[in-house]
Structure formats: structure tokens, C-alpha cells
Protein backbone atom coordinates (compact mmCIF):
# COMPACT_ATOMS: atom_id res chain seq x y z
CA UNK A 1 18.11 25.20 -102.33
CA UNK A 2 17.09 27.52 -99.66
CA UNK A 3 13.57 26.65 -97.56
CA UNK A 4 12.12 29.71 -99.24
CA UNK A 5 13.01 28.52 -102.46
CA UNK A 6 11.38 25.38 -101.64
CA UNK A 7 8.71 26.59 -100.58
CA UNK A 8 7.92 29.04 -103.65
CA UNK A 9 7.63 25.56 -106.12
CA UNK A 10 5.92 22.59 -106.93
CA UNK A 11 5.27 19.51 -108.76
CA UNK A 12 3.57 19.45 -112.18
CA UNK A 13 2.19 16.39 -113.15
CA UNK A 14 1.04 15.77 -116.74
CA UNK A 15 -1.95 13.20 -116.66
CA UNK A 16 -2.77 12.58 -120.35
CA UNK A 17 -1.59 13.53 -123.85
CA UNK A 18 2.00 13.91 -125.16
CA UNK A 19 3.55 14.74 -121.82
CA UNK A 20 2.01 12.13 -120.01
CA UNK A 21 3.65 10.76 -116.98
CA UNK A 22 5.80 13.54 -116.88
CA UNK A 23 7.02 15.94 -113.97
CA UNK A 24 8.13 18.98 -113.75
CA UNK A 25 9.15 21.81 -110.87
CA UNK A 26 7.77 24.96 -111.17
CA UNK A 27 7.80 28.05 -109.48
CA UNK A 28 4.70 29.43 -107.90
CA UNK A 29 3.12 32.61 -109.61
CA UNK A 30 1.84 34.76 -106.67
CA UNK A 31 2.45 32.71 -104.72
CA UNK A 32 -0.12 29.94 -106.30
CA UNK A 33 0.32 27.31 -109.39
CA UNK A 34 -0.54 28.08 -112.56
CA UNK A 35 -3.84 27.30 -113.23
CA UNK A 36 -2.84 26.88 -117.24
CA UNK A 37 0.51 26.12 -118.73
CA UNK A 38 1.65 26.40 -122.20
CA UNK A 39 4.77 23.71 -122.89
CA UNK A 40 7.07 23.24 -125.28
CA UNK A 41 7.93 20.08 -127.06
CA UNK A 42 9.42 18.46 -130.16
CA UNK A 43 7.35 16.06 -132.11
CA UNK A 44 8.66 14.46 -135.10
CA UNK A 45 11.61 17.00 -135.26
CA UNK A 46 8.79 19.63 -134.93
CA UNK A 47 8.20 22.37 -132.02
CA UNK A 48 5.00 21.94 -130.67
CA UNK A 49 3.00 24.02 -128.15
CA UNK A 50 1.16 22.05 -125.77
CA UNK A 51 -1.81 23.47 -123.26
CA UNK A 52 -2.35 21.67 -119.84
CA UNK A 53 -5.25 22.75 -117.52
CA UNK A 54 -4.85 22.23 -113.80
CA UNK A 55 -7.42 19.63 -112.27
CA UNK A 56 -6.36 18.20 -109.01
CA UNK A 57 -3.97 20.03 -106.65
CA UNK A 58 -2.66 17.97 -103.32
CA UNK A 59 -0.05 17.83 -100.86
CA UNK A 60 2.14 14.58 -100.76
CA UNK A 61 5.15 14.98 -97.99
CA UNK A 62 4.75 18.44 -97.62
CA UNK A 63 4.95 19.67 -101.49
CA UNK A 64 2.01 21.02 -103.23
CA UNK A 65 1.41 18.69 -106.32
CA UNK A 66 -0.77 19.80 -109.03
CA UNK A 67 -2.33 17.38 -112.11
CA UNK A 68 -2.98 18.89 -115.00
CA UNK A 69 -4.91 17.39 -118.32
CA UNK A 70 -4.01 18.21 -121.90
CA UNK A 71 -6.13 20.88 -123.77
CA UNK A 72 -6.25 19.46 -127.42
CA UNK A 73 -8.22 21.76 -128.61
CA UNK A 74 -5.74 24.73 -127.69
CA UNK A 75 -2.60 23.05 -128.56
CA UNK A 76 -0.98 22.18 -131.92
CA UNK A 77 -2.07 19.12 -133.51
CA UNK A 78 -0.48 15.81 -132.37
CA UNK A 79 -0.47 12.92 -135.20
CA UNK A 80 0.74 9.67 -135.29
CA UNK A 81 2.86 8.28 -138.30
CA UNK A 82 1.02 4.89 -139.02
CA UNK A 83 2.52 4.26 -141.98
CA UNK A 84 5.70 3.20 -139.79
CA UNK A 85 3.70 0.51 -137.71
């Protein structure tokens, strides 16, 4: 990976909801983060769209890290199977 490559990413950080304590690279838009990010995940054999909203941005060892929290009201639902507890 090339410095300018390096330099033209950073860390996403998924506080809360079903990607929480996740990480991910991505590539800066404009040269900034996104300030919203629409992923994609499986849950219970099911693709789900999941919104983040970017909180906290920081440096840590010279890469730009940005938190971001889960937007439940924009994303698809998320439910728990109880009846398998």
C-alpha cells in the first residue's frame, strides 16, 4: 500500500447495534469520512441494511479513526429469536 493510499483511508468503528465492535477501512470521500454509512449484513440468513451515523472522529498513531452509532430507526428491523433461549 502506497503512502497516498494510506493516507486516503481510515478506521470505522461501529459502537453499538449489530455491528458492534467491529472495524472496518474505508476510503475517504473528498477527501473526508463519511459522515453516514449504509452496511450490509446477514441476519438470520437475511440481508439487512444497516445505517451508522458518525459521532466521534480522532487520530490514534497517525490514522484518522471515526465512531459511528447505529441509526435504528433508518435501518431494517433487527429481532431476536427468543424462542431459541
Amino acid at each position: 500500500m502506497s503512502a497516498d493510499t494510506a493516507g486516503a483511508q481510515y478506521v470505522a468503528e461501529f459502537l453499538d447495534g449489530p455491528l458492534e465492535g467491529e472495524f472496518e477501512h474505508r476510503v475517504l470521500v473528498g477527501g473526508k469520512p463519511e459522515s453516514r454509512v449504509g452496511m450490509f449484513a446477514a441476519v438470520d440468513g437475511l440481508e439487512s441494511v444497516f445505517w451508522y451515523d458518525a459521532v466521534e472522529q480522532r487520530e490514534v498513531n497517525g490514522q484518522l479513526r471515526v465512531r459511528f452509532r447505529f441509526d435504528a430507526d433508518d435501518s431494517d428491523p433487527v429481532e431476536s429469536d427468543d424462542e431459541n433461549d
